[in-house]
PDB file of N, CA and C in Angstrom:
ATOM      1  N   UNK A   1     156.872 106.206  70.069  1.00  0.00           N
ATOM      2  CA  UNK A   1     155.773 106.899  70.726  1.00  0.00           C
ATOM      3  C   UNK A   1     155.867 106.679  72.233  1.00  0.00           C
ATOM      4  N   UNK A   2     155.275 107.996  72.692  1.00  0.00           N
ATOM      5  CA  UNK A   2     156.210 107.937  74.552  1.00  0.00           C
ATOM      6  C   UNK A   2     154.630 107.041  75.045  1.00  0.00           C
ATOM      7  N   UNK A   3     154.534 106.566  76.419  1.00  0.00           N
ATOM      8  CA  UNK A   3     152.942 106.418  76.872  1.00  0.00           C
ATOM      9  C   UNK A   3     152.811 106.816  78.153  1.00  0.00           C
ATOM     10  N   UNK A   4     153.858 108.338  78.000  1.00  0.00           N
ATOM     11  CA  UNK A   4     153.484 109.143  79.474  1.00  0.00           C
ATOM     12  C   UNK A   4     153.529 110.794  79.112  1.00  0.00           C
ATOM     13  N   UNK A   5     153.676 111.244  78.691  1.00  0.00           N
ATOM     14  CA  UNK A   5     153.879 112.841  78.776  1.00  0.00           C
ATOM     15  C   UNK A   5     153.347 114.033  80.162  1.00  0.00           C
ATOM     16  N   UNK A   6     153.776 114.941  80.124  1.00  0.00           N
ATOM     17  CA  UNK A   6     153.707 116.231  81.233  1.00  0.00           C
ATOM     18  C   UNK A   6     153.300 116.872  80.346  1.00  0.00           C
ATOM     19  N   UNK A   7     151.783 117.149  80.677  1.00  0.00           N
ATOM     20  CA  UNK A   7     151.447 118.502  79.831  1.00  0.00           C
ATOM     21  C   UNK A   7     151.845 119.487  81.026  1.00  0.00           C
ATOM     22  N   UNK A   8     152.635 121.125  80.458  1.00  0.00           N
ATOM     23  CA  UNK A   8     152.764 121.770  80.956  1.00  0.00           C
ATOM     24  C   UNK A   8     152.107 123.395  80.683  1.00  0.00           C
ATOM     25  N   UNK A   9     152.546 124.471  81.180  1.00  0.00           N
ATOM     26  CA  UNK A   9     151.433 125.647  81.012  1.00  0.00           C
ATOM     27  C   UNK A   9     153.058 126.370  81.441  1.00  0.00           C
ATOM     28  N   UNK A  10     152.947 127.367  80.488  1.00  0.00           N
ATOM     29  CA  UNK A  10     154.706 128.483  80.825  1.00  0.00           C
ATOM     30  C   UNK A  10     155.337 127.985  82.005  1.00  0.00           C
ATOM     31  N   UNK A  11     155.914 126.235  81.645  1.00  0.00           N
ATOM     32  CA  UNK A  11     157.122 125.486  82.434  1.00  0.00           C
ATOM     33  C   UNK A  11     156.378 124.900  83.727  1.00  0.00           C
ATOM     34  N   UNK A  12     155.003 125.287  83.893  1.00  0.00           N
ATOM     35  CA  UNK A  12     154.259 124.681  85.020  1.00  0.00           C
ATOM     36  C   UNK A  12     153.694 123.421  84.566  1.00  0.00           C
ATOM     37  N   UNK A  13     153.922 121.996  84.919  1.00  0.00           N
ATOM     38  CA  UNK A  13     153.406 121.191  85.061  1.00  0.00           C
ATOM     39  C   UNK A  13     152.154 121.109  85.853  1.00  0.00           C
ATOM     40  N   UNK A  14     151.461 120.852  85.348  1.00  0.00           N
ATOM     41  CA  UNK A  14     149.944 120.412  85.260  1.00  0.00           C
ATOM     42  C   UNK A  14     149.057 119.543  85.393  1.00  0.00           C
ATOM     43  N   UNK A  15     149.748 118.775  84.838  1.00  0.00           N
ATOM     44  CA  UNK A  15     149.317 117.344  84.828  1.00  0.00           C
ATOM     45  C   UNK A  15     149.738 116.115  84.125  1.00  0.00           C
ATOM     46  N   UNK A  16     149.861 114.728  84.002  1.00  0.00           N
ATOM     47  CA  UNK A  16     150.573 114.017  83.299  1.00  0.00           C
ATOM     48  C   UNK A  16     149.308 112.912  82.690  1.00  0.00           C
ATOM     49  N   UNK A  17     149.506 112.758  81.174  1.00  0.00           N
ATOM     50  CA  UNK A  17     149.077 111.798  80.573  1.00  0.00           C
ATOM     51  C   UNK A  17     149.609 110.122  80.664  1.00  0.00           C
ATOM     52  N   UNK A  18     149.217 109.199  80.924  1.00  0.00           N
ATOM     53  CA  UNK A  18     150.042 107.923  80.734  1.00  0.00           C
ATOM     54  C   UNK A  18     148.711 107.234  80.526  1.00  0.00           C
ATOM     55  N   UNK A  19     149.094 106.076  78.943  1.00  0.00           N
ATOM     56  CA  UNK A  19     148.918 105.504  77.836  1.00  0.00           C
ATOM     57  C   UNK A  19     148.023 104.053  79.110  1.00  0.00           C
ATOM     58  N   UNK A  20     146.810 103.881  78.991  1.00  0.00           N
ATOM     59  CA  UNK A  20     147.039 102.322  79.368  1.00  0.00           C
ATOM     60  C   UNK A  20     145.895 102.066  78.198  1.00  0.00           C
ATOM     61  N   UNK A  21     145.398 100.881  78.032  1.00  0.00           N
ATOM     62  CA  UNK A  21     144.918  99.707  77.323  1.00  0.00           C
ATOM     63  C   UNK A  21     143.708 100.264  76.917  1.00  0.00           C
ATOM     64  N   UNK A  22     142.828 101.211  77.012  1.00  0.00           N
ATOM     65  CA  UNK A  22     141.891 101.645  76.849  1.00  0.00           C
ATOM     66  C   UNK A  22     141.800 103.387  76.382  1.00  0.00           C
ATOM     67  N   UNK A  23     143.348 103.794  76.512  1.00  0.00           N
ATOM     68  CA  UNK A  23     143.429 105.307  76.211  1.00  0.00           C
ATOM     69  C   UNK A  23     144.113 105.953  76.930  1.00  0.00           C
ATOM     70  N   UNK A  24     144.045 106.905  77.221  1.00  0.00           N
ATOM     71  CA  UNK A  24     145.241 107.679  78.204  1.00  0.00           C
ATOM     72  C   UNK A  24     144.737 108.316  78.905  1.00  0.00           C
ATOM     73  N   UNK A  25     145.007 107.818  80.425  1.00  0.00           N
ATOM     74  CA  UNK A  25     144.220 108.606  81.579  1.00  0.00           C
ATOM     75  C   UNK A  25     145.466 109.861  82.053  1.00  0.00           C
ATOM     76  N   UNK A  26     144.485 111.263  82.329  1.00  0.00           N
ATOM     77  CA  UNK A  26     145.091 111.898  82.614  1.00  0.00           C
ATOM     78  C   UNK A  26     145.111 112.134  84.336  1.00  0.00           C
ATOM     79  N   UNK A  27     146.170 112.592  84.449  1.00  0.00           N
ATOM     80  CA  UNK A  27     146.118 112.781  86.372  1.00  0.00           C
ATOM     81  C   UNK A  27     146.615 114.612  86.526  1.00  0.00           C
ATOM     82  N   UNK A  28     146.127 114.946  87.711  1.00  0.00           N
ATOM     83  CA  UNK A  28     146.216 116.511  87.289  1.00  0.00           C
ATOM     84  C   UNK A  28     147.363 116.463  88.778  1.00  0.00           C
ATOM     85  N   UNK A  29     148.137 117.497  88.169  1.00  0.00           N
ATOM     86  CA  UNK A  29     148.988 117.997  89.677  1.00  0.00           C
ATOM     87  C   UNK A  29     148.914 119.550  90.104  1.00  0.00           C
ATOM     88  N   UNK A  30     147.677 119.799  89.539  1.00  0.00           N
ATOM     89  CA  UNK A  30     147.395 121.445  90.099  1.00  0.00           C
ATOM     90  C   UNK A  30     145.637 121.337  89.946  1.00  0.00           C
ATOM     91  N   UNK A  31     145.165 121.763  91.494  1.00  0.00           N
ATOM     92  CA  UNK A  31     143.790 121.238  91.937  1.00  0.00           C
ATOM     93  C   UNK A  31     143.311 121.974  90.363  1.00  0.00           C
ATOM     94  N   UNK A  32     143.481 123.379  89.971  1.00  0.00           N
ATOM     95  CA  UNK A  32     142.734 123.953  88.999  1.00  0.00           C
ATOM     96  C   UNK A  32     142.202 122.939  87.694  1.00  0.00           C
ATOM     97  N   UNK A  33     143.069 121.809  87.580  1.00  0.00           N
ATOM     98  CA  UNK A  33     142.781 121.214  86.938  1.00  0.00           C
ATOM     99  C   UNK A  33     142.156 119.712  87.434  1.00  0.00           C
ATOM    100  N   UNK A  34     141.734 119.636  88.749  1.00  0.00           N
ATOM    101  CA  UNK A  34     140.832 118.296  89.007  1.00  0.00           C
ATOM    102  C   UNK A  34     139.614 117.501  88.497  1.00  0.00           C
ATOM    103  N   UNK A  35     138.904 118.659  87.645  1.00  0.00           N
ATOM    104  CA  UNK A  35     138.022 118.501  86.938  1.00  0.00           C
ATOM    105  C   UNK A  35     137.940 117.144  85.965  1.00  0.00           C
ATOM    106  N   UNK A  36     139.544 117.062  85.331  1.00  0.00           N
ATOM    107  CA  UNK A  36     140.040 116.161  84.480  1.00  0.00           C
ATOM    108  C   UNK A  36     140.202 115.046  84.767  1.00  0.00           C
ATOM    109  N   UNK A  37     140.700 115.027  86.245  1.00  0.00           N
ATOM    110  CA  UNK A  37     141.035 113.956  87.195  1.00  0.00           C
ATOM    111  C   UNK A  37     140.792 112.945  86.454  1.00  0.00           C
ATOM    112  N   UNK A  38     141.988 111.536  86.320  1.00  0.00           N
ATOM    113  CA  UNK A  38     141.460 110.411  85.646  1.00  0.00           C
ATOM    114  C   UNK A  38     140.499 109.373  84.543  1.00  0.00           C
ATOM    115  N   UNK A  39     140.269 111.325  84.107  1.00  0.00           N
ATOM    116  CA  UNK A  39     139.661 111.377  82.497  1.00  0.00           C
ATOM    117  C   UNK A  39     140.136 110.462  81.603  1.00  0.00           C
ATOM    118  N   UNK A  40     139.373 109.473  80.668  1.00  0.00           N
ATOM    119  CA  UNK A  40     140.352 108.930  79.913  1.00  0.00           C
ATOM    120  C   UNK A  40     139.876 109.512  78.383  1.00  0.00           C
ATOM    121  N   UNK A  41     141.350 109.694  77.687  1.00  0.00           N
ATOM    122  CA  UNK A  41     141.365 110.437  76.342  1.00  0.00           C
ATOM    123  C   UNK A  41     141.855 109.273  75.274  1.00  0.00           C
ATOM    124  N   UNK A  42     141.171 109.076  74.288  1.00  0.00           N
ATOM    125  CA  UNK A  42     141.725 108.974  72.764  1.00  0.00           C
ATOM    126  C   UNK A  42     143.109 108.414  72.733  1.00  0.00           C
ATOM    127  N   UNK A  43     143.285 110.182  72.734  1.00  0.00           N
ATOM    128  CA  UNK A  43     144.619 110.599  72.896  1.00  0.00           C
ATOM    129  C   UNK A  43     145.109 111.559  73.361  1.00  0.00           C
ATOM    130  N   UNK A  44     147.144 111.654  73.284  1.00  0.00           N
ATOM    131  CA  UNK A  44     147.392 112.268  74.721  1.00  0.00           C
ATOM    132  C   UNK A  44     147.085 113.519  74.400  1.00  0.00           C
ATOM    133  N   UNK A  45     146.570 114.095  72.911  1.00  0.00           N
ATOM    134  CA  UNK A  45     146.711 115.350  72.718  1.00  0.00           C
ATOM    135  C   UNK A  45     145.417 115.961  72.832  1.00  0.00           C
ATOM    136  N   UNK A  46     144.515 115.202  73.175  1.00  0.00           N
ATOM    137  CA  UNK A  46     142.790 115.055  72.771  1.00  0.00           C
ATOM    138  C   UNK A  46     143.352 115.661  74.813  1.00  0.00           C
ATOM    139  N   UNK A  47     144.029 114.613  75.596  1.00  0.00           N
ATOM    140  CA  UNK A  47     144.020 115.299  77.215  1.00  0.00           C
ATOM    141  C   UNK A  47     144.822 116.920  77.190  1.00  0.00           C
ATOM    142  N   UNK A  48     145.206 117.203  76.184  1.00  0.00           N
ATOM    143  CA  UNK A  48     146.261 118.335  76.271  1.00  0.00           C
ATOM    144  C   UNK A  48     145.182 119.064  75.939  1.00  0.00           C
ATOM    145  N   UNK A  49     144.114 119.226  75.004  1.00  0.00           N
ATOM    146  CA  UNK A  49     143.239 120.198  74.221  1.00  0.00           C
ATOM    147  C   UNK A  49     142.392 120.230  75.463  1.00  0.00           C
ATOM    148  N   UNK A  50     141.752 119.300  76.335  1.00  0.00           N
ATOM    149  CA  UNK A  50     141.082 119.660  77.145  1.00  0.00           C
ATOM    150  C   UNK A  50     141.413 120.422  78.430  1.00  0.00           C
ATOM    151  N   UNK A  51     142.659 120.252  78.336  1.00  0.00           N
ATOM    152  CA  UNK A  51     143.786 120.971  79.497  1.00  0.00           C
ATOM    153  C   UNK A  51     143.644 122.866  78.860  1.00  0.00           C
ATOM    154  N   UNK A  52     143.644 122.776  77.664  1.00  0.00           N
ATOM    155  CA  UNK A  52     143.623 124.072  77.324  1.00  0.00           C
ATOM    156  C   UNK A  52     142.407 124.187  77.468  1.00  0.00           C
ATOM    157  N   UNK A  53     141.273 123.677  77.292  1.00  0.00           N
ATOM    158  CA  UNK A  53     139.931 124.421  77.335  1.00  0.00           C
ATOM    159  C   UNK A  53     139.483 124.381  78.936  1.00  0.00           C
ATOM    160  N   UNK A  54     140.103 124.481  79.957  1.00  0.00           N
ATOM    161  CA  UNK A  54     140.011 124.698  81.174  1.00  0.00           C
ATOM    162  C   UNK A  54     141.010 126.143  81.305  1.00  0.00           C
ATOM    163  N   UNK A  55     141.669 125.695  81.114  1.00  0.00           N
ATOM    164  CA  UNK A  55     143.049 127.212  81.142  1.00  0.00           C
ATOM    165  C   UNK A  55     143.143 128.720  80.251  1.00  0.00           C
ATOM    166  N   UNK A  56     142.337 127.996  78.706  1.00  0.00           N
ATOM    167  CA  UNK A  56     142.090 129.314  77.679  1.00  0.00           C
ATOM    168  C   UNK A  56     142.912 128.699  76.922  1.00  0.00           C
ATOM    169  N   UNK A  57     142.229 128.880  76.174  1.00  0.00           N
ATOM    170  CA  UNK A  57     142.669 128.133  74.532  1.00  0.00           C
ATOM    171  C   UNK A  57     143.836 129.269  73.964  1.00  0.00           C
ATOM    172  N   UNK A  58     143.862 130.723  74.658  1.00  0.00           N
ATOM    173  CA  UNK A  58     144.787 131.697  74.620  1.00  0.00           C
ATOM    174  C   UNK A  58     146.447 131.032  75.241  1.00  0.00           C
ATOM    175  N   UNK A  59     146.345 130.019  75.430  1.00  0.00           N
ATOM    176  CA  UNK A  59     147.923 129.807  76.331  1.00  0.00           C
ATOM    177  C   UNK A  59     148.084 129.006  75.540  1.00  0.00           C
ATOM    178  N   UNK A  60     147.898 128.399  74.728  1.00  0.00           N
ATOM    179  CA  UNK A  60     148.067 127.230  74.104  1.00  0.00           C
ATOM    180  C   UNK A  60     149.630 127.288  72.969  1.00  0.00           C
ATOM    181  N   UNK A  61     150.246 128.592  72.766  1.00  0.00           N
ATOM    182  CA  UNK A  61     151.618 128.763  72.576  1.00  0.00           C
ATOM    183  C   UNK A  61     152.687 128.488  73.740  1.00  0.00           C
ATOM    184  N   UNK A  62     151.699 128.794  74.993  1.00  0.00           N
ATOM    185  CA  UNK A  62     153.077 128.479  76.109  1.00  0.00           C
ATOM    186  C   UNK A  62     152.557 127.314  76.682  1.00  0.00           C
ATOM    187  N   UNK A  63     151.937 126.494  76.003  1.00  0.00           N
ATOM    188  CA  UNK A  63     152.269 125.285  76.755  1.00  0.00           C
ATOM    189  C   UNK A  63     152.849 124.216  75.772  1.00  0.00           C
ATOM    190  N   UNK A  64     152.516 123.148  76.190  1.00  0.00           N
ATOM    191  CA  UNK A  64     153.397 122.324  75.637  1.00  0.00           C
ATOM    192  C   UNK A  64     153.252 120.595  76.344  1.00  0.00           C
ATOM    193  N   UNK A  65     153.537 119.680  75.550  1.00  0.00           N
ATOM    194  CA  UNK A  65     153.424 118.127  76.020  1.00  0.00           C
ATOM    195  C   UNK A  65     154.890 117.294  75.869  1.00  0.00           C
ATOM    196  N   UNK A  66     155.629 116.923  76.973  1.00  0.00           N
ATOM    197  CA  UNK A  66     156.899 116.504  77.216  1.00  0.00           C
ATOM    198  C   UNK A  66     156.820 114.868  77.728  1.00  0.00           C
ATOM    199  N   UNK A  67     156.822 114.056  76.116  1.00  0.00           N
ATOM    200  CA  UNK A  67     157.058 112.768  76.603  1.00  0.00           C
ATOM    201  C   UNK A  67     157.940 112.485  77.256  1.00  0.00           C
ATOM    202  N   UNK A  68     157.345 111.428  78.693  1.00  0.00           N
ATOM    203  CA  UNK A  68     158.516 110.789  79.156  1.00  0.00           C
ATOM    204  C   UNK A  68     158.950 109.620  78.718  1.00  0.00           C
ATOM    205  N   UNK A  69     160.032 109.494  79.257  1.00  0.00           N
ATOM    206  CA  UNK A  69     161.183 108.039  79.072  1.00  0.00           C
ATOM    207  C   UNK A  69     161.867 107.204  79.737  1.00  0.00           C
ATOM    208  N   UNK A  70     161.131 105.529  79.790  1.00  0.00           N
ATOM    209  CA  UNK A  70     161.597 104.914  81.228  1.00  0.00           C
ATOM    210  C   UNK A  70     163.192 104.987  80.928  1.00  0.00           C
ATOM    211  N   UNK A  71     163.494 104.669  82.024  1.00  0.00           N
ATOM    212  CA  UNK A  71     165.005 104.644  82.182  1.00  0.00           C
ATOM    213  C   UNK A  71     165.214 103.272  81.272  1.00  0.00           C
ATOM    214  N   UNK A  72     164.499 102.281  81.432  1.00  0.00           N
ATOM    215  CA  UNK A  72     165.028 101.089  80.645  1.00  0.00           C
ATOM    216  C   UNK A  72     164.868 101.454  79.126  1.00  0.00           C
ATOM    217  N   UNK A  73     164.051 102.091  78.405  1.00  0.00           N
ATOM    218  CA  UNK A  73     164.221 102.619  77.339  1.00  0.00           C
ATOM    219  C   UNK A  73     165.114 103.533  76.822  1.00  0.00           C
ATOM    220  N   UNK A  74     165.676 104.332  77.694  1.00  0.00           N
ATOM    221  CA  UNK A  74     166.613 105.116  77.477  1.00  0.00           C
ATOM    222  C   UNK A  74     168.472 104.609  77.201  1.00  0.00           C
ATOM    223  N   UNK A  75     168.432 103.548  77.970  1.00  0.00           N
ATOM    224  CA  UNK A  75     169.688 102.688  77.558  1.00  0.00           C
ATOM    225  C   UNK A  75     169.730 102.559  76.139  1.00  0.00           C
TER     226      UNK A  75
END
């Protein structure tokens, strides 16, 4: 299980989820989504559903959640 993902919107990054001790705060990288700003979620998909209910629950085929991977994990 990743404890960072990029939720994205048709290849536009959006914003990124990362995992800490209490849930997963989301950080937004497109003002449209500031609202969210440092929201903390559940989970990362609970920050992705709210990402769609700002954007339209209609996009929710072109987007998508892309765990990341530290480099030391990746060895």
């Amino acid at each position: 299980m990743s404890h960072a993902y990029l939720i994205e919107i048709e290849q536009d990054t959006v914003g990124l989820v990362i995992r800490e001790a209490e849930g997963y705060r989301f950080y937004a990288t497109r003002r449209s989504f500031s609202l969210l700003e440092r929201n903390l979620f559940d989970t990362a998909s609970a920050a992705h559903h709210a990402v769609l209910g700002i954007h339209g629950p209609a996009d929710a085929s072109r987007s998508s959640m892309v765990p990341l991977h530290s480099p030391a994990a990746a060895e």
